[in-house]
N, C-alpha and C. Protein backbone atom coordinates (compact mmCIF):
# COMPACT_ATOMS: atom_id res chain seq x y z
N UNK A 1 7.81 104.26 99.66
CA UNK A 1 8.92 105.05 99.10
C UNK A 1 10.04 105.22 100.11
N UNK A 2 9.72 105.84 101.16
CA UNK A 2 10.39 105.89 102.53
C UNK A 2 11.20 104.61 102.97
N UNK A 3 10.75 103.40 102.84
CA UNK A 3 10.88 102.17 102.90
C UNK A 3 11.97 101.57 102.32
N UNK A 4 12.12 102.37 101.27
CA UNK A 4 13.15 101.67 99.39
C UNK A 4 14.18 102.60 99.85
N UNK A 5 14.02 104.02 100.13
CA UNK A 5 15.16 104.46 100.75
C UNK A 5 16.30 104.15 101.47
N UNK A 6 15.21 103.42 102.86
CA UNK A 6 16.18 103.44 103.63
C UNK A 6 16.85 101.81 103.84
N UNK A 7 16.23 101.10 103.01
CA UNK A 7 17.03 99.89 102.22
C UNK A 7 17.95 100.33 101.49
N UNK A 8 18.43 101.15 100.76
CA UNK A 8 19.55 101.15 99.40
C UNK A 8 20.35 101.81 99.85
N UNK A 9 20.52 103.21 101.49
CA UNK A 9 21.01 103.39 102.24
C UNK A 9 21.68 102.10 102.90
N UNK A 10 21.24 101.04 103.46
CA UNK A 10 21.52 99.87 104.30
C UNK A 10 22.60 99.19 103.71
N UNK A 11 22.32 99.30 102.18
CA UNK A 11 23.11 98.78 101.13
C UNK A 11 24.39 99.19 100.89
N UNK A 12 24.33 100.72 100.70
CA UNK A 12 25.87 101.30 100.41
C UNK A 12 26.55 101.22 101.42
N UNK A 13 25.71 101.29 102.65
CA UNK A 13 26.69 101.26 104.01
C UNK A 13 27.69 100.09 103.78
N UNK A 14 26.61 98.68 103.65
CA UNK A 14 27.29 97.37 103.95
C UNK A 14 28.36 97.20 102.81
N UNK A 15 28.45 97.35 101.42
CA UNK A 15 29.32 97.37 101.05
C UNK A 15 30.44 98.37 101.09
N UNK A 16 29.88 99.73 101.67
CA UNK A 16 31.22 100.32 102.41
C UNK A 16 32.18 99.56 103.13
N UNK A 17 31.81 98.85 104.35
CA UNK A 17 31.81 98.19 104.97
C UNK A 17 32.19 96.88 104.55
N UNK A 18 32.47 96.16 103.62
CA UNK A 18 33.10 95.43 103.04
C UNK A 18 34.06 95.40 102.39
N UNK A 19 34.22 96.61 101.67
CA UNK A 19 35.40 97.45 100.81
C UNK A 19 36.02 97.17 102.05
N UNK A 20 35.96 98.06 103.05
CA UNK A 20 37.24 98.49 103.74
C UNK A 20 37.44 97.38 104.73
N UNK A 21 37.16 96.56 105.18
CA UNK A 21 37.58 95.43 106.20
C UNK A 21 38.36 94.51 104.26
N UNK A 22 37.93 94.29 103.13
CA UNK A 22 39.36 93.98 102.38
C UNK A 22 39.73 94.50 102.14
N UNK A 23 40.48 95.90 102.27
CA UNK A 23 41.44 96.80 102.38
C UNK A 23 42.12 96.37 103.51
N UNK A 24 41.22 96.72 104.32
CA UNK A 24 42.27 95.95 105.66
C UNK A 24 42.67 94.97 106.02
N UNK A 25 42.15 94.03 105.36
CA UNK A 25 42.82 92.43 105.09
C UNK A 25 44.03 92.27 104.66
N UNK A 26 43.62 93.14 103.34
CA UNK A 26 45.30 92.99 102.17
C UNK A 26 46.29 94.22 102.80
N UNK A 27 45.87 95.57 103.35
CA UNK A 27 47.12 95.69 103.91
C UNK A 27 47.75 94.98 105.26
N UNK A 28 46.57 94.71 105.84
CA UNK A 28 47.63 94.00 106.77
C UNK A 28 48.35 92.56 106.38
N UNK A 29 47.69 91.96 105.40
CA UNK A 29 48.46 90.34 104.79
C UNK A 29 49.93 91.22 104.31
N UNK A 30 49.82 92.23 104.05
CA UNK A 30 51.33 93.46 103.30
C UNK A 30 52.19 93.76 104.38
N UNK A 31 51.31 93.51 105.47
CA UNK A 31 52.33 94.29 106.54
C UNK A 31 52.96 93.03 107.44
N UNK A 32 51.91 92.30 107.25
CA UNK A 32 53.11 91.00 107.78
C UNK A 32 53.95 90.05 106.83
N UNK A 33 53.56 90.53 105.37
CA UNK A 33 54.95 89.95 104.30
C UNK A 33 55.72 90.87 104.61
N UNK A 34 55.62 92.26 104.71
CA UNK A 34 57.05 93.08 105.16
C UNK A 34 57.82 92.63 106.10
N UNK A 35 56.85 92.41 107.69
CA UNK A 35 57.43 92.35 108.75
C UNK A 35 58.35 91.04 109.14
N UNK A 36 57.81 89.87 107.98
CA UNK A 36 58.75 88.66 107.94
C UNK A 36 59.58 88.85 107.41
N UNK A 37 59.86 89.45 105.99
CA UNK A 37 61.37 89.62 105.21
C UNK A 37 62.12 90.75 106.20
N UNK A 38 61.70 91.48 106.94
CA UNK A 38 62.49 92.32 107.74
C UNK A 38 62.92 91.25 108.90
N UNK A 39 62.04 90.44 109.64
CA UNK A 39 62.45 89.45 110.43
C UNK A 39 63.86 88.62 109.85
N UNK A 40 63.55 87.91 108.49
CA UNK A 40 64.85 87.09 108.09
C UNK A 40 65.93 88.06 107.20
N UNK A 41 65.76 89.23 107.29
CA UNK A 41 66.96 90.09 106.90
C UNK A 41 68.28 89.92 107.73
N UNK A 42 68.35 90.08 108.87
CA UNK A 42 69.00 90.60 109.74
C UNK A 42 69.61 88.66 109.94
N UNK A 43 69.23 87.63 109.55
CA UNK A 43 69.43 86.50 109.84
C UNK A 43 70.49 86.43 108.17
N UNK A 44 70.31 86.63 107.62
CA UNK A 44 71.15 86.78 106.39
C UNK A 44 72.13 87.10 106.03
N UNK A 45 73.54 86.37 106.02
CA UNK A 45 74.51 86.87 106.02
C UNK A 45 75.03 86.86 104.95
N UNK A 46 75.62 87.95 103.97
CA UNK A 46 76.43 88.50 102.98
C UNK A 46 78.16 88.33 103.32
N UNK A 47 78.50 86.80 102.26
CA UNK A 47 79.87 86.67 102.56
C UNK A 47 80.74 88.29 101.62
N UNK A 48 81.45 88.41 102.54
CA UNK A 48 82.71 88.98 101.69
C UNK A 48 83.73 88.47 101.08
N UNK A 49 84.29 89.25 99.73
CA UNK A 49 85.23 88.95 98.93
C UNK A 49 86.53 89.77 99.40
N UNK A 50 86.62 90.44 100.13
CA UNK A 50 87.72 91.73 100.61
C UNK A 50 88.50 91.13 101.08
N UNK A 51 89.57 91.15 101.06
CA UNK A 51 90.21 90.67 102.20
C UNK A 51 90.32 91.86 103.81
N UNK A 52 90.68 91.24 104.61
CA UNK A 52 90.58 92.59 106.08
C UNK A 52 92.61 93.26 105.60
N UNK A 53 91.75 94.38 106.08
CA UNK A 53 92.51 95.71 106.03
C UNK A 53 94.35 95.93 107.00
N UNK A 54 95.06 95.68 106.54
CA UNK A 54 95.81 95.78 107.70
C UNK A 54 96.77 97.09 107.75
N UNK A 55 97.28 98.05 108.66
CA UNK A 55 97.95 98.91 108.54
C UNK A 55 99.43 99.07 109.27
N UNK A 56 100.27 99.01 108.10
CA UNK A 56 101.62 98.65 108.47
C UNK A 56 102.59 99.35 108.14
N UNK A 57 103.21 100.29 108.78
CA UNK A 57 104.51 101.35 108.49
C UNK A 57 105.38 100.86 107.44
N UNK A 58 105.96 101.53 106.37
CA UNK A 58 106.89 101.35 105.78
C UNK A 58 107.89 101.82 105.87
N UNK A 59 108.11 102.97 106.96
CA UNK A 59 109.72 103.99 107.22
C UNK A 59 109.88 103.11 108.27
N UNK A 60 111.07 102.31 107.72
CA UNK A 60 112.30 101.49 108.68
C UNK A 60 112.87 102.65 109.55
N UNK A 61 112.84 102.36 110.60
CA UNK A 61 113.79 102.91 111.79
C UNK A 61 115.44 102.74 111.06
N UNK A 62 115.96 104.63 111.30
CA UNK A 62 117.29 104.60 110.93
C UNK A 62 118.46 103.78 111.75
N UNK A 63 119.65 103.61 111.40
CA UNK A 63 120.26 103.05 112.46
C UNK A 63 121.14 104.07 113.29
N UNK A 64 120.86 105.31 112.69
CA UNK A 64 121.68 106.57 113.02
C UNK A 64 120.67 106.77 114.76
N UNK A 65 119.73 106.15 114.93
CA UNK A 65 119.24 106.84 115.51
C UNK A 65 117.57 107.02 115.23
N UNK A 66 116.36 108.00 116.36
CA UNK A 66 115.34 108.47 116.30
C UNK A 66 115.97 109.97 115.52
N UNK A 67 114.93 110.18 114.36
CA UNK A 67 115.09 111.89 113.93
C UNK A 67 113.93 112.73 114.76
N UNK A 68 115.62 113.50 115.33
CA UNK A 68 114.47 114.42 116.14
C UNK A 68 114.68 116.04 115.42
N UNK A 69 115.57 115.91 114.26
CA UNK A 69 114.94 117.33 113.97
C UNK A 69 115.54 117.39 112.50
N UNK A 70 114.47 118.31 111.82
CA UNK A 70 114.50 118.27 109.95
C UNK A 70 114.41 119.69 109.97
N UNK A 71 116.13 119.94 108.86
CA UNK A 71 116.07 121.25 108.91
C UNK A 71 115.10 121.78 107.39
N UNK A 72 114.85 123.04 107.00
CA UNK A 72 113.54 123.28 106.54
C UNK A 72 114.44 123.83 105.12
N UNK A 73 115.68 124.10 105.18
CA UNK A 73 116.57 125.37 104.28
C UNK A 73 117.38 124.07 103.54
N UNK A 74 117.38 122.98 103.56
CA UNK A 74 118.15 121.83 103.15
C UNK A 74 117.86 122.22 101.62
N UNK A 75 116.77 121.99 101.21
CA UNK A 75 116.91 121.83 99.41
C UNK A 75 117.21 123.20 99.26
N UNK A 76 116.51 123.99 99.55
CA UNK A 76 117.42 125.44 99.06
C UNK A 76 118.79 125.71 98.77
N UNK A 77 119.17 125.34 99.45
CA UNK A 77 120.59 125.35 100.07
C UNK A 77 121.70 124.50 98.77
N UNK A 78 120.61 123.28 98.81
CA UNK A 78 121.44 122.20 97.74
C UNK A 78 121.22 123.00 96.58
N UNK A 79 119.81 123.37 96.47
CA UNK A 79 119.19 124.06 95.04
C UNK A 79 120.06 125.43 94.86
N UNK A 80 120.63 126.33 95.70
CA UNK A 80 121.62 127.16 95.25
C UNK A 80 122.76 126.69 95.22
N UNK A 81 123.63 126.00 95.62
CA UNK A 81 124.64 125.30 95.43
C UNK A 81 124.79 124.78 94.01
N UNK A 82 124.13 124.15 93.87
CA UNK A 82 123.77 123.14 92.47
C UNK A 82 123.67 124.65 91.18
N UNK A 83 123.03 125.34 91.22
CA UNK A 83 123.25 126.44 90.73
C UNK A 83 124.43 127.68 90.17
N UNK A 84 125.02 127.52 91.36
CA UNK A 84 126.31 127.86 91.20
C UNK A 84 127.38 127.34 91.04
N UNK A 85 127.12 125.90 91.02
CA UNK A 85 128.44 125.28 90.36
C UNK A 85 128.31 125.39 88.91
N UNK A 86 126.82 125.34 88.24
CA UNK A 86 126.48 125.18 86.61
C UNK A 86 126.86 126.18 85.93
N UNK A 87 126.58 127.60 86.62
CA UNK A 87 127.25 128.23 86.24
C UNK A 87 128.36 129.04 85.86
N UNK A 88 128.80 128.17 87.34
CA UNK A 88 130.88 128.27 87.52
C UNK A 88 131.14 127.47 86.03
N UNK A 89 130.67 126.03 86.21
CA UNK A 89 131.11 125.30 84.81
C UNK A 89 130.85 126.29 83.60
N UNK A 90 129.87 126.62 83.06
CA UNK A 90 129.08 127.67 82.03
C UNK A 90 130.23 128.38 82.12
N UNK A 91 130.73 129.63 82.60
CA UNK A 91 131.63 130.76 82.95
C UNK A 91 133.14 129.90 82.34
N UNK A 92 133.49 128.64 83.36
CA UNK A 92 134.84 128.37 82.52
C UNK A 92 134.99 127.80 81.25
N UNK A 93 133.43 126.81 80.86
CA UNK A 93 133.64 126.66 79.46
C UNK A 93 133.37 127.86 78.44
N UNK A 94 133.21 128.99 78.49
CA UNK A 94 133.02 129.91 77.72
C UNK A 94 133.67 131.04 77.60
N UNK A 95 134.45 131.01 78.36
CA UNK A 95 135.42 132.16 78.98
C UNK A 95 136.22 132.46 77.58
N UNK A 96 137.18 131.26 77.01
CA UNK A 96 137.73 131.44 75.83
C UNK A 96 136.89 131.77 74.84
N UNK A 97 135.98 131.12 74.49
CA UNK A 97 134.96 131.98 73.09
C UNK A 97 135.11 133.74 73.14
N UNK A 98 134.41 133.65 74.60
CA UNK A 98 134.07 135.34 74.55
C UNK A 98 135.53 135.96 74.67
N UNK A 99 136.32 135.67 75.21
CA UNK A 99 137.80 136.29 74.79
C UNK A 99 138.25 136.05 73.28
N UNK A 100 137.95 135.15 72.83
CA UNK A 100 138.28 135.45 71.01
C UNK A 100 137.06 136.40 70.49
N UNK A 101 136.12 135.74 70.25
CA UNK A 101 135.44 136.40 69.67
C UNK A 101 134.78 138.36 69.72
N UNK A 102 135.31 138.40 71.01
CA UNK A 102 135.20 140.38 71.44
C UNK A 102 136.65 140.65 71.23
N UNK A 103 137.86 140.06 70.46
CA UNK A 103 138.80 141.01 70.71
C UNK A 103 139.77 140.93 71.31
N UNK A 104 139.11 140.83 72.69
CA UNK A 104 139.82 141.19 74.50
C UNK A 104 141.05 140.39 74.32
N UNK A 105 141.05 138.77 73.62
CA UNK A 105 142.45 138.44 74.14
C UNK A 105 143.41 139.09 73.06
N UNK A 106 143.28 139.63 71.80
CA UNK A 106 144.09 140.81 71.17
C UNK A 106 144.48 142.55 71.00
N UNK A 107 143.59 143.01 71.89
CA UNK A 107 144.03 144.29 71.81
C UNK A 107 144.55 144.80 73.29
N UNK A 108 144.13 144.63 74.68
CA UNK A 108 145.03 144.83 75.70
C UNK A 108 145.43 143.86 76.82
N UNK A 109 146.41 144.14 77.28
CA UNK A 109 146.77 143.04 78.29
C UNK A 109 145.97 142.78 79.42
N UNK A 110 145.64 144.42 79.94
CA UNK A 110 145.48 145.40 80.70
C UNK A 110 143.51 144.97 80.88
N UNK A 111 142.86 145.10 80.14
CA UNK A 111 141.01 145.16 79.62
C UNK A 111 141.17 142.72 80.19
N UNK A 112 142.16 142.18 79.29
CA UNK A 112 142.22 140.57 79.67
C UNK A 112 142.29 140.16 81.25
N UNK A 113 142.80 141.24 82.27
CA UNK A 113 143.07 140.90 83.53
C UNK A 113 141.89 140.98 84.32
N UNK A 114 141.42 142.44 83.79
CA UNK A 114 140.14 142.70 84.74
C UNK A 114 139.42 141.90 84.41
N UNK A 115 138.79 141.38 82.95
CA UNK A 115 137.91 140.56 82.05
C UNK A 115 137.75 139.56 82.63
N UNK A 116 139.15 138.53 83.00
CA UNK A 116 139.45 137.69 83.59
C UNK A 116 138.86 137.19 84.91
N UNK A 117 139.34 138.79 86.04
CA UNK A 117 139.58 138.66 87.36
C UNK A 117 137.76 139.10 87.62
N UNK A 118 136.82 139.32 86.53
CA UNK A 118 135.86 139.19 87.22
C UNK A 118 134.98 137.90 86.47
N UNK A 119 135.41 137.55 85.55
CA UNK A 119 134.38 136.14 85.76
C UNK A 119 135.24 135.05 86.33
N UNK A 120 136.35 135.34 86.94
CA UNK A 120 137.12 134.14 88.04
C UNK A 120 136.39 134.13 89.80
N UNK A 121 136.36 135.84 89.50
CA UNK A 121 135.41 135.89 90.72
C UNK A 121 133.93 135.14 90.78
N UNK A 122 133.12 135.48 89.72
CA UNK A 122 131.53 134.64 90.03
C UNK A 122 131.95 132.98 90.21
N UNK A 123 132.89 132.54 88.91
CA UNK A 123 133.09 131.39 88.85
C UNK A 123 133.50 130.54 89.75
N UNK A 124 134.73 131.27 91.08
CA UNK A 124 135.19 130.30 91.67
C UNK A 124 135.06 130.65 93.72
N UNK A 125 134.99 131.79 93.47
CA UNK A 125 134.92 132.96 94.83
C UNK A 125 133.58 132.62 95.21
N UNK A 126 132.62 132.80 94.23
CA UNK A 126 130.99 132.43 94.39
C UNK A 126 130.77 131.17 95.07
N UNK A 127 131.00 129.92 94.71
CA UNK A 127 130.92 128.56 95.68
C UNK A 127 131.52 128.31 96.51
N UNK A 128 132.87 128.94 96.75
CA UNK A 128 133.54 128.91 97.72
C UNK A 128 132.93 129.31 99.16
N UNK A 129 132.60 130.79 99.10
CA UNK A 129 131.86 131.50 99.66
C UNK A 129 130.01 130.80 100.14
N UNK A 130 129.42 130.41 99.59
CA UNK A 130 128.15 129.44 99.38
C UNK A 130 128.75 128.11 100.42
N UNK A 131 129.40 127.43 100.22
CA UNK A 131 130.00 126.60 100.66
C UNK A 131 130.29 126.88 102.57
N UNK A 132 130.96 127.61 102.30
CA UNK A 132 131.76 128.23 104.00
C UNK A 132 130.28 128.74 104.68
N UNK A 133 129.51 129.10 104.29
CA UNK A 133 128.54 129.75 104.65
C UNK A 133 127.36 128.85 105.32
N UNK A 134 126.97 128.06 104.24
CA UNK A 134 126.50 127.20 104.13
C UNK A 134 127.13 125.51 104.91
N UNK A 135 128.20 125.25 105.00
CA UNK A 135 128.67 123.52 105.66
C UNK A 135 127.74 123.39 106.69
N UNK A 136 127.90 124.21 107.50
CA UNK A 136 127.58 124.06 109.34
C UNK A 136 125.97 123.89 109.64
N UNK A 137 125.38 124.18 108.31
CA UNK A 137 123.74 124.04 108.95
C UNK A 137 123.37 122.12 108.22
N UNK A 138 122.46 122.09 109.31
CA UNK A 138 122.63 120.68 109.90
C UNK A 138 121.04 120.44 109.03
N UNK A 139 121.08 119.58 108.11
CA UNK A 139 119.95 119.35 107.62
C UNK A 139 118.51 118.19 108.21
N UNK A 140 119.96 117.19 108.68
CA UNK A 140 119.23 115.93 109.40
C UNK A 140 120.05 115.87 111.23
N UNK A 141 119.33 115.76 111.98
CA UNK A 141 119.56 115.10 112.96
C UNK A 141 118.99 113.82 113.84
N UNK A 142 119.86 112.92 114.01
CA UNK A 142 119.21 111.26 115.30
C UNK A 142 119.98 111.77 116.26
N UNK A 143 119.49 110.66 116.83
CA UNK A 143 119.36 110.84 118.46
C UNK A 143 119.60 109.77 118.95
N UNK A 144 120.65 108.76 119.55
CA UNK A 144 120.35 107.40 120.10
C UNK A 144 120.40 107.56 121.31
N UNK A 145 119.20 107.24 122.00
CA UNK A 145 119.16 107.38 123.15
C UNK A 145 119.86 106.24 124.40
N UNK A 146 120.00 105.18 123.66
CA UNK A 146 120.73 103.99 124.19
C UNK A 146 122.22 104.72 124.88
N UNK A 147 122.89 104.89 123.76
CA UNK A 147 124.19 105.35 123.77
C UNK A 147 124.29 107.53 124.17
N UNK A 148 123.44 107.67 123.53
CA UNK A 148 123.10 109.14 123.74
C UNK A 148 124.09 109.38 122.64
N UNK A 149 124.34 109.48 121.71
CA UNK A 149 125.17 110.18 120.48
C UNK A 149 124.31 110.61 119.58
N UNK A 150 125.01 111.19 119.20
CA UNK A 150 123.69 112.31 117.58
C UNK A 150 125.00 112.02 116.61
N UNK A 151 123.97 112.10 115.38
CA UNK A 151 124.45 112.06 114.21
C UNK A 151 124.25 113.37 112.98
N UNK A 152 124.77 114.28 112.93
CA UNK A 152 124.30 115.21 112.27
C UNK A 152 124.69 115.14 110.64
N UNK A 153 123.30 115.34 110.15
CA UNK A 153 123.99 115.45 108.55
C UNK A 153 123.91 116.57 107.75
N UNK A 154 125.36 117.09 107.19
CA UNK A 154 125.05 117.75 106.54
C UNK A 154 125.76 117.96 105.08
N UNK A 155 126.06 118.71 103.99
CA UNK A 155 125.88 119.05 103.25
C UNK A 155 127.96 119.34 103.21
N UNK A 156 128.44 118.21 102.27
CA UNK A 156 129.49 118.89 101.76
C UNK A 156 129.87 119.67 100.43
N UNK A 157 131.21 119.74 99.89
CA UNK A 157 131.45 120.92 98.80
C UNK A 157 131.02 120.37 97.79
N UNK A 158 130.76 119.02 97.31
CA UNK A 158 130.30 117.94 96.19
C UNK A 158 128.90 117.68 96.38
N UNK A 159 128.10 118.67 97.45
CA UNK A 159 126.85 118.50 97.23
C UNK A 159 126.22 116.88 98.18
N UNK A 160 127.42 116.27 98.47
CA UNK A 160 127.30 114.74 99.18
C UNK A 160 126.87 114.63 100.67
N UNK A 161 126.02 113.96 101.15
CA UNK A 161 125.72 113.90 102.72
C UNK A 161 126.76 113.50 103.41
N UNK A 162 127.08 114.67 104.63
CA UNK A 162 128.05 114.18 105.10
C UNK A 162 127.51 114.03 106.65
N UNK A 163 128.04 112.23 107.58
CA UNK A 163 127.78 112.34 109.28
C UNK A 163 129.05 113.43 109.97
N UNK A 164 128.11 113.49 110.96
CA UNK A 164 128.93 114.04 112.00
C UNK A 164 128.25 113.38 113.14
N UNK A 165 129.36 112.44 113.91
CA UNK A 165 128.62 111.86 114.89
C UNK A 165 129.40 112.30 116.14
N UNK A 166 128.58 112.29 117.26
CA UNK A 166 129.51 113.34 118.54
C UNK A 166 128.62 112.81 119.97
N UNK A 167 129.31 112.67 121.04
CA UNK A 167 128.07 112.27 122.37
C UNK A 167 127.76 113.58 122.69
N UNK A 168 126.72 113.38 123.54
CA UNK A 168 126.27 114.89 124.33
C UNK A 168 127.52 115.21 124.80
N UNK A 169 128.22 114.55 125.64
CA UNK A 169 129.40 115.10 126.40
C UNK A 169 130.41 116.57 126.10
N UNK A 170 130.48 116.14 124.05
CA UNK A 170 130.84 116.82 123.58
C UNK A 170 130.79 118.22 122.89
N UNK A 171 129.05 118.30 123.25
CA UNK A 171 128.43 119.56 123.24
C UNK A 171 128.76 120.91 124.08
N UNK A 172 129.43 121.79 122.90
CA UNK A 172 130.06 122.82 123.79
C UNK A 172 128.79 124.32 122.79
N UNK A 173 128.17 124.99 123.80
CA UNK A 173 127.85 126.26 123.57
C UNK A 173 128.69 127.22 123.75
N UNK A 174 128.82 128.14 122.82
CA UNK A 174 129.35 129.35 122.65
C UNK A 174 129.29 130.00 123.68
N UNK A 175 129.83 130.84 123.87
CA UNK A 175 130.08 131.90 124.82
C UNK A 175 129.37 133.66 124.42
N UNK A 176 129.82 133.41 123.60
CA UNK A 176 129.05 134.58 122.61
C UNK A 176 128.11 133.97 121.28
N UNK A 177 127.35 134.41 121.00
CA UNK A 177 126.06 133.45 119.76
C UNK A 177 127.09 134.27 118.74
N UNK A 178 126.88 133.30 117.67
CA UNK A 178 127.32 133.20 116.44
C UNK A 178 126.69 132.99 115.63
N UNK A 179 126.98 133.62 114.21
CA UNK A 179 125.83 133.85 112.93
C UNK A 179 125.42 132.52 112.86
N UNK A 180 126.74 131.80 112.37
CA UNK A 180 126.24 130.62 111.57
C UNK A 180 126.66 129.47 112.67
N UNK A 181 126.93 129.43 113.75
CA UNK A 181 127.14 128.31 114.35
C UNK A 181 125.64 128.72 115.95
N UNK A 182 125.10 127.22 116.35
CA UNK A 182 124.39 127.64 117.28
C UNK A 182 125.08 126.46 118.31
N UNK A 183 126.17 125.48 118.32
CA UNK A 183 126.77 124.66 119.13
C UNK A 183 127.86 124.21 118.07
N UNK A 184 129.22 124.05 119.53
CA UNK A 184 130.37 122.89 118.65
C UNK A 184 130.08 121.56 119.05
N UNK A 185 130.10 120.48 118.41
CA UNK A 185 130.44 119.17 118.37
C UNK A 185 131.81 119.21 118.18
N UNK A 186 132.54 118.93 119.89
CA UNK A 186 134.14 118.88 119.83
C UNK A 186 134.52 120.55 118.77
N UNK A 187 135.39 120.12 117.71
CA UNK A 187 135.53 121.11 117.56
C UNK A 187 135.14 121.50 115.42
N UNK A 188 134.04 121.30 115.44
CA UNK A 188 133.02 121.34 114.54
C UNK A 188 131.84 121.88 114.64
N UNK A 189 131.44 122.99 113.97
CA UNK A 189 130.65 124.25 114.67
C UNK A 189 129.07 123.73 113.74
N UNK A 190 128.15 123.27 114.31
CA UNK A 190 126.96 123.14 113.56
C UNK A 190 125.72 124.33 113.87
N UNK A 191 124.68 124.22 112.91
CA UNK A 191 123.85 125.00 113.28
C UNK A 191 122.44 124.79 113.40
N UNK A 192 121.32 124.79 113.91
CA UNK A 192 120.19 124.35 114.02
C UNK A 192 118.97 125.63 114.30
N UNK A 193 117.68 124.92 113.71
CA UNK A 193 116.89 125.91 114.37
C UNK A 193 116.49 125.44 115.63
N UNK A 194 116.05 126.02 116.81
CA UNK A 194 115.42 125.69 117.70
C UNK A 194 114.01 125.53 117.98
N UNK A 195 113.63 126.12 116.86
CA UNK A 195 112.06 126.29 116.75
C UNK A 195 111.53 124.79 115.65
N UNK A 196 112.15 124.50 115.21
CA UNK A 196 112.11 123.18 114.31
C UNK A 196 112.22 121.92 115.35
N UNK A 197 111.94 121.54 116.43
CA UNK A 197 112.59 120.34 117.21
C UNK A 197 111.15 120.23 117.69
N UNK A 198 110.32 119.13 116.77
CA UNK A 198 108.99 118.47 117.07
C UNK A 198 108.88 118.47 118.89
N UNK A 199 109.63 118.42 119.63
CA UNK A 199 109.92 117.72 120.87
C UNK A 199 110.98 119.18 121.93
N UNK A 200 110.37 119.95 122.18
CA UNK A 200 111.76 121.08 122.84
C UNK A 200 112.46 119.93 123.69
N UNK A 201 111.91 118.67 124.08
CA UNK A 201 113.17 118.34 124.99
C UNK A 201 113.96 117.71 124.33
N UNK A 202 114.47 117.91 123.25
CA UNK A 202 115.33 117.34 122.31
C UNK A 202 116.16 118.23 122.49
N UNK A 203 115.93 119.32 122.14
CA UNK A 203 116.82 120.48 122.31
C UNK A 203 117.42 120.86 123.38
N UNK A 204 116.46 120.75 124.31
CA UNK A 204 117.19 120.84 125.87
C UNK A 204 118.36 120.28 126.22
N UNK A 205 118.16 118.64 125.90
CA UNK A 205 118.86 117.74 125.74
C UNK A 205 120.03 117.46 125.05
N UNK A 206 119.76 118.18 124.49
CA UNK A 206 120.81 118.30 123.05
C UNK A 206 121.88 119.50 123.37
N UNK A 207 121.39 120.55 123.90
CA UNK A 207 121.83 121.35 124.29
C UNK A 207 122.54 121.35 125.56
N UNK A 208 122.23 120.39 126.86
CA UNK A 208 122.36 120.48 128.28
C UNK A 208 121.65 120.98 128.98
N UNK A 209 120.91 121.93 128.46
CA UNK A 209 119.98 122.57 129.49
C UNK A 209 119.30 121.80 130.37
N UNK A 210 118.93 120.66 130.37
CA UNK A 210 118.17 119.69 131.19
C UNK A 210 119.38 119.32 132.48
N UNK A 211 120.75 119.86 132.30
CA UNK A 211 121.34 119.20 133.51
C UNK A 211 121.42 120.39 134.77
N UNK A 212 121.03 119.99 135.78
CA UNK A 212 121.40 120.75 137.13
C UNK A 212 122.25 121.80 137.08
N UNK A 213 121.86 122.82 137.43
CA UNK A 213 123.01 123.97 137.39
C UNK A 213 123.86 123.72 138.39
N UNK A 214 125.31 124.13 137.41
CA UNK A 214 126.40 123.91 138.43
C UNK A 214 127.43 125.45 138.72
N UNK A 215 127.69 125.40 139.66
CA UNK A 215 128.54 126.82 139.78
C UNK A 215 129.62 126.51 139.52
N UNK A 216 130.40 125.72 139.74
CA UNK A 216 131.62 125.19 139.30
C UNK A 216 131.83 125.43 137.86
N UNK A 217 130.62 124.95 136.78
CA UNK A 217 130.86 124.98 135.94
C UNK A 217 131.38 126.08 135.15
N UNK A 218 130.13 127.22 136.17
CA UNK A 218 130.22 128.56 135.41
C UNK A 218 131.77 129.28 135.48
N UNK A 219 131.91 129.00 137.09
CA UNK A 219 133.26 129.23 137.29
C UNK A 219 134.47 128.85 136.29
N UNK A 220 134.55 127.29 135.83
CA UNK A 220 135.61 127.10 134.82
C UNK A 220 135.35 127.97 133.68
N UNK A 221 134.30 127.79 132.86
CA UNK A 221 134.04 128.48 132.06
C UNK A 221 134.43 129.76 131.75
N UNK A 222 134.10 130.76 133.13
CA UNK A 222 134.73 132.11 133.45
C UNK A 222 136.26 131.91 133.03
N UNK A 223 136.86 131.36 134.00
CA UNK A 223 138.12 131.17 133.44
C UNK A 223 138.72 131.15 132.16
């Protein structure tokens, strides 16, 4: 009995023991089909259809010059302008209706003047005023450093870009600061921010500050 036992024991062992050495056959026959397609992976090259990438500026260099400074109040500026001319137009095409139709141009002379003298005021006093206020601030400025001249642009009564071109030479600071002017070009009063100039040595530059102090100078100046 003892005997039959430990035979059928002997038995399950050995086919234990057979199971798992082909287990371990077939995973390892698995692990070296992996380890070859991972071998000829890396040997495999995948053409592309793309073409290569290239990166190429499209803002042409002005001929005015490098821009060294963008004023920030420009469309506003146009955008109230533009505003008040529509409604200057509006005001003079309507002016006659509302004088027939209220009366005003038949019952006093006296009620037609004032009537008059205040929608002449919004209509024509209003852009005028907008205008004067408004010319001197400088929307665009270059810089040629070759020649050293600036080109300033700004904003005439038709709403149209207008240059102003001037050398450093011609850069005169005030003596006293002024609302709307912060330098003359000769004798054309522009205005700028200083805090807007990507570069302060633009401004320096622009200004003179970068040249050697001179006593002489201060002296004429005094004068």
């Amino acid at each position: 009995m003892f005997p039959r036992l430990v035979q059928g024991v002997q038995l399950t062992v050995s086919r234990s023991a057979v199971l798992l050495s082909g287990s371990g056959s077939r995973a390892g026959g698995l692990c070296l089909r992996h380890a070859g397609r991972r071998s000829l992976l890396p040997r495999c090259k995948i053409p592309s259809t793309c073409p290569p990438t290239r990166c190429l500026s499209t803002v042409a260099p002005s001929k005015d010059g490098n821009l060294i400074y963008s004023g920030t109040m420009g469309a506003a500026i146009r955008g109230v302008k533009l505003f008040s001319y529509t409604s200057s137009g509006l005001s003079v095409v309507l002016m006659p209706q509302i004088l027939l139709k209220s009366g005003l141009g038949l019952n006093s002379l006296a009620l037609q003047v004032v009537f008059c003298g205040m929608i002449g005021f919004f209509t024509f006093v209003t852009p005028v005023l907008l205008h004067l206020l408004s010319r001197r601030y400088v929307i665009r400025l270059y810089h040629n450093p070759g020649t050293d001249t600036y080109t300033a642009i700004t904003y005439n009564v038709f709403l149209m870009e207008k240059k102003c071109v001037f050398h450093q030479k011609q850069v005169r600071v005030p003596a006293l600061s002024q609302l709307f002017t912060t330098f003359y070009a000769g004798q054309v009063g522009l205005m700028v921010n200083p805090d807007l100039f990507p570069i302060p040595q633009d401004y320096l530059h622009l200004m003179g500050y970068d040249k050697p102090f001179s006593s002489a100078a201060m002296d004429r100046s005094d004068k």
